[in-house]
PDB file of N, CA and C in Angstrom:
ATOM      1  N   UNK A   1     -35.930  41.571-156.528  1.00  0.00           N
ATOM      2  CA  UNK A   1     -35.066  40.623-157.186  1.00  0.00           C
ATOM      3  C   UNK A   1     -34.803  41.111-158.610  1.00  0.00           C
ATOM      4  N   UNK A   2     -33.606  40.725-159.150  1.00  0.00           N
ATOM      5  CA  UNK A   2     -33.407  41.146-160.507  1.00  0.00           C
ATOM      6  C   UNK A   2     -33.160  39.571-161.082  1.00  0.00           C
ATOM      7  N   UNK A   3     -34.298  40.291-162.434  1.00  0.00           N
ATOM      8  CA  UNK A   3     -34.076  39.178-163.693  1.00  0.00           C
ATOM      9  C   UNK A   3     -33.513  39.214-164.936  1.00  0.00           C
ATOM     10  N   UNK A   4     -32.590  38.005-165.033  1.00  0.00           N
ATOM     11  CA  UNK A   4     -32.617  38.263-166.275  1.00  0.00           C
ATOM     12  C   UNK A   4     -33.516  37.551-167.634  1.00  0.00           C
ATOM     13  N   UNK A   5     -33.805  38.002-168.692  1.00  0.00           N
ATOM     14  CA  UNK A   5     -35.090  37.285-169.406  1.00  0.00           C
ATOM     15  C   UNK A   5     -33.915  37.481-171.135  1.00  0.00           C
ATOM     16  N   UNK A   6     -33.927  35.927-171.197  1.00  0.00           N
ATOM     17  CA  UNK A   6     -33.376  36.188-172.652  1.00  0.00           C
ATOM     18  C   UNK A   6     -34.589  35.636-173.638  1.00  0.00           C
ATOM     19  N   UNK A   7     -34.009  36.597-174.914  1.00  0.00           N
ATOM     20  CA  UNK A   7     -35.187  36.548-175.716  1.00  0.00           C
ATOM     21  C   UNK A   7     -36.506  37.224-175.415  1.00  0.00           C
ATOM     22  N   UNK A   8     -36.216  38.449-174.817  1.00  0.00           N
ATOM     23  CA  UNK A   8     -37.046  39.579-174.319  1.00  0.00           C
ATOM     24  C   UNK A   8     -37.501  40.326-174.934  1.00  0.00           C
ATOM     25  N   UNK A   9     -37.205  40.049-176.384  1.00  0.00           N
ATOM     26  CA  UNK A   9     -38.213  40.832-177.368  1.00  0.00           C
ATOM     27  C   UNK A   9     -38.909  40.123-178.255  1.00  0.00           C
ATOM     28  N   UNK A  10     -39.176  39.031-178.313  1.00  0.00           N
ATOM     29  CA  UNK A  10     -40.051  38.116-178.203  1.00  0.00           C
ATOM     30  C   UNK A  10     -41.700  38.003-178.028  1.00  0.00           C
ATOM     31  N   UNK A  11     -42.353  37.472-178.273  1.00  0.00           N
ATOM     32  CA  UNK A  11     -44.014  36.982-177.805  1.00  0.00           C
ATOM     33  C   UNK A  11     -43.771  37.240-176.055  1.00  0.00           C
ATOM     34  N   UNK A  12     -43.303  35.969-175.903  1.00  0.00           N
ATOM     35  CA  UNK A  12     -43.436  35.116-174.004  1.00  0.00           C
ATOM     36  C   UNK A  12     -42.344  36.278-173.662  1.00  0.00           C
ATOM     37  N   UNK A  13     -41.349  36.634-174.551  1.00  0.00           N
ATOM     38  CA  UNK A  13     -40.162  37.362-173.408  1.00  0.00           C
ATOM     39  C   UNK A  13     -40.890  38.568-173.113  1.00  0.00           C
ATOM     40  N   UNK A  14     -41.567  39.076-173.864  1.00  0.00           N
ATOM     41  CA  UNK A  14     -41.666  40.962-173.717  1.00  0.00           C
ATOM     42  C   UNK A  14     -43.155  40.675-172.879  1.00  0.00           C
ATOM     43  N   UNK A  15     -44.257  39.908-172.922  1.00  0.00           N
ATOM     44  CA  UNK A  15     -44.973  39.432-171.662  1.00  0.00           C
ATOM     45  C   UNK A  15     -44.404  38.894-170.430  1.00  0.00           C
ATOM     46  N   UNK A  16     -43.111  38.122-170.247  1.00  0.00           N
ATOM     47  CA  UNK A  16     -42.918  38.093-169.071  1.00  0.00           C
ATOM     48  C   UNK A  16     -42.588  39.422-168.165  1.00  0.00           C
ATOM     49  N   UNK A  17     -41.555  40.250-169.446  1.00  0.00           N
ATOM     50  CA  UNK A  17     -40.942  41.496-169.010  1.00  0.00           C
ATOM     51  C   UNK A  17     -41.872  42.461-168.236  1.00  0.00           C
ATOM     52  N   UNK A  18     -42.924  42.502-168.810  1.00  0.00           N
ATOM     53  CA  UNK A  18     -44.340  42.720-168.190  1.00  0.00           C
ATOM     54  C   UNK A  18     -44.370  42.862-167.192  1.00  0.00           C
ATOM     55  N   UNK A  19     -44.928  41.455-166.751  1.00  0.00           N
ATOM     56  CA  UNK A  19     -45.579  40.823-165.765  1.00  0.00           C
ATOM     57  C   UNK A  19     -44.904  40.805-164.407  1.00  0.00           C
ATOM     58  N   UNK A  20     -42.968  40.662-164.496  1.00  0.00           N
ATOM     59  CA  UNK A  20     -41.907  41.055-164.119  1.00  0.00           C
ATOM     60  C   UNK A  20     -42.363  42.755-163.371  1.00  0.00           C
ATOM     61  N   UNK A  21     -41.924  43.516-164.575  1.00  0.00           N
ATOM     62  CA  UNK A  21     -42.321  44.840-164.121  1.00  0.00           C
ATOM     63  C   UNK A  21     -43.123  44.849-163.068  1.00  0.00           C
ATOM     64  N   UNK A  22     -44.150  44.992-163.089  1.00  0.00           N
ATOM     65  CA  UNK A  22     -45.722  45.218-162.673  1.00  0.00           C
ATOM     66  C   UNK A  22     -45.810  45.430-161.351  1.00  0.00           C
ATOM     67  N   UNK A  23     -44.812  43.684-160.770  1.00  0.00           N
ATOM     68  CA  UNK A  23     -44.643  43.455-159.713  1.00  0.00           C
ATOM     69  C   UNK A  23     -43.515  43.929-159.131  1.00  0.00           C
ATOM     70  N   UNK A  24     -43.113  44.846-159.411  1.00  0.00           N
ATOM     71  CA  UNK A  24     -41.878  45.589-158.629  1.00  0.00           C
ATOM     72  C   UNK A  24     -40.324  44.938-158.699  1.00  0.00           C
ATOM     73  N   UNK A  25     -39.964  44.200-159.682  1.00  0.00           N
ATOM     74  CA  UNK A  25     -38.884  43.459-159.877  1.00  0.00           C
ATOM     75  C   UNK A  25     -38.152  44.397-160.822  1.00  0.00           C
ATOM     76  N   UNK A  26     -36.928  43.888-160.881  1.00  0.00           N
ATOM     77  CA  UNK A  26     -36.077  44.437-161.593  1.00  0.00           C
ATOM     78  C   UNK A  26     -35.687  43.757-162.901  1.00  0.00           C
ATOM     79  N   UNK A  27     -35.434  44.155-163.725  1.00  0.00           N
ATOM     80  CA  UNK A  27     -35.492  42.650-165.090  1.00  0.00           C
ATOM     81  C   UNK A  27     -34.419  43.801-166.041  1.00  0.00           C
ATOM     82  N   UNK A  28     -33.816  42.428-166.669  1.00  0.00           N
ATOM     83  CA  UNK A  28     -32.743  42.588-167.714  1.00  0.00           C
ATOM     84  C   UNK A  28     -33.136  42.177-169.008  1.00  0.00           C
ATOM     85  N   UNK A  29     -33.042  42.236-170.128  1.00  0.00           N
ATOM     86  CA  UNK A  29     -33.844  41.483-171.246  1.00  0.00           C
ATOM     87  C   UNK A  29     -32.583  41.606-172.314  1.00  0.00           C
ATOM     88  N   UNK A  30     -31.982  40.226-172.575  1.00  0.00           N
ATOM     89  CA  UNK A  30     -31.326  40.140-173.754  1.00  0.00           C
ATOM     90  C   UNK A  30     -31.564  39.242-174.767  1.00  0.00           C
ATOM     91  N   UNK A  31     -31.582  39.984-175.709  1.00  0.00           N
ATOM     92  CA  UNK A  31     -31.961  39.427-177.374  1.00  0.00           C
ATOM     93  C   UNK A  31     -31.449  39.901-178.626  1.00  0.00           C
ATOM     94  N   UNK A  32     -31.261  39.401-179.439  1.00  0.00           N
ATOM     95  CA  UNK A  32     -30.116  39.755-180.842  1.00  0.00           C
ATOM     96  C   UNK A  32     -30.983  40.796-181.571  1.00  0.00           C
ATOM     97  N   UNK A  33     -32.650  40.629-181.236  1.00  0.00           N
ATOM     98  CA  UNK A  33     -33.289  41.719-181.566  1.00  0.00           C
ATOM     99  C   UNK A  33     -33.822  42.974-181.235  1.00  0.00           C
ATOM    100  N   UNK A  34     -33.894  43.687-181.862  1.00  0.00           N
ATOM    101  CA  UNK A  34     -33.813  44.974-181.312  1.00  0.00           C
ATOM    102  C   UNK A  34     -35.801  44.939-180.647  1.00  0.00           C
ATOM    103  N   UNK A  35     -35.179  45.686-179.631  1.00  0.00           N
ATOM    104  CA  UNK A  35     -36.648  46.097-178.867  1.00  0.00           C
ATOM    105  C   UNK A  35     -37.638  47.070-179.503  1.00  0.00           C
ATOM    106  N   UNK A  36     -38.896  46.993-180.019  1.00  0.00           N
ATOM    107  CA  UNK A  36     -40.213  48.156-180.796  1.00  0.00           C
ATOM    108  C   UNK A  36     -40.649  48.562-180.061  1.00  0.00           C
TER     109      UNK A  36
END
């Protein structure tokens, strides 16, 4: 499945993005901030 996760660079977003990953999903992450 593909996700999308806004506010993915974030605390909760860049842990879900994670957790997402891990499990073999596909994930999108949009946020006004830039990703570290």
């Amino acid at each position: 499945m593909i996700y999308l996760v806004t506010g993915g660079a974030g605390f909760l977003g860049i842990n879900l993005v994670r957790y997402l990953l891990k499990r073999g999903h596909q994930v999108r992450s949009l946020d006004i901030a830039p990703f570290d």
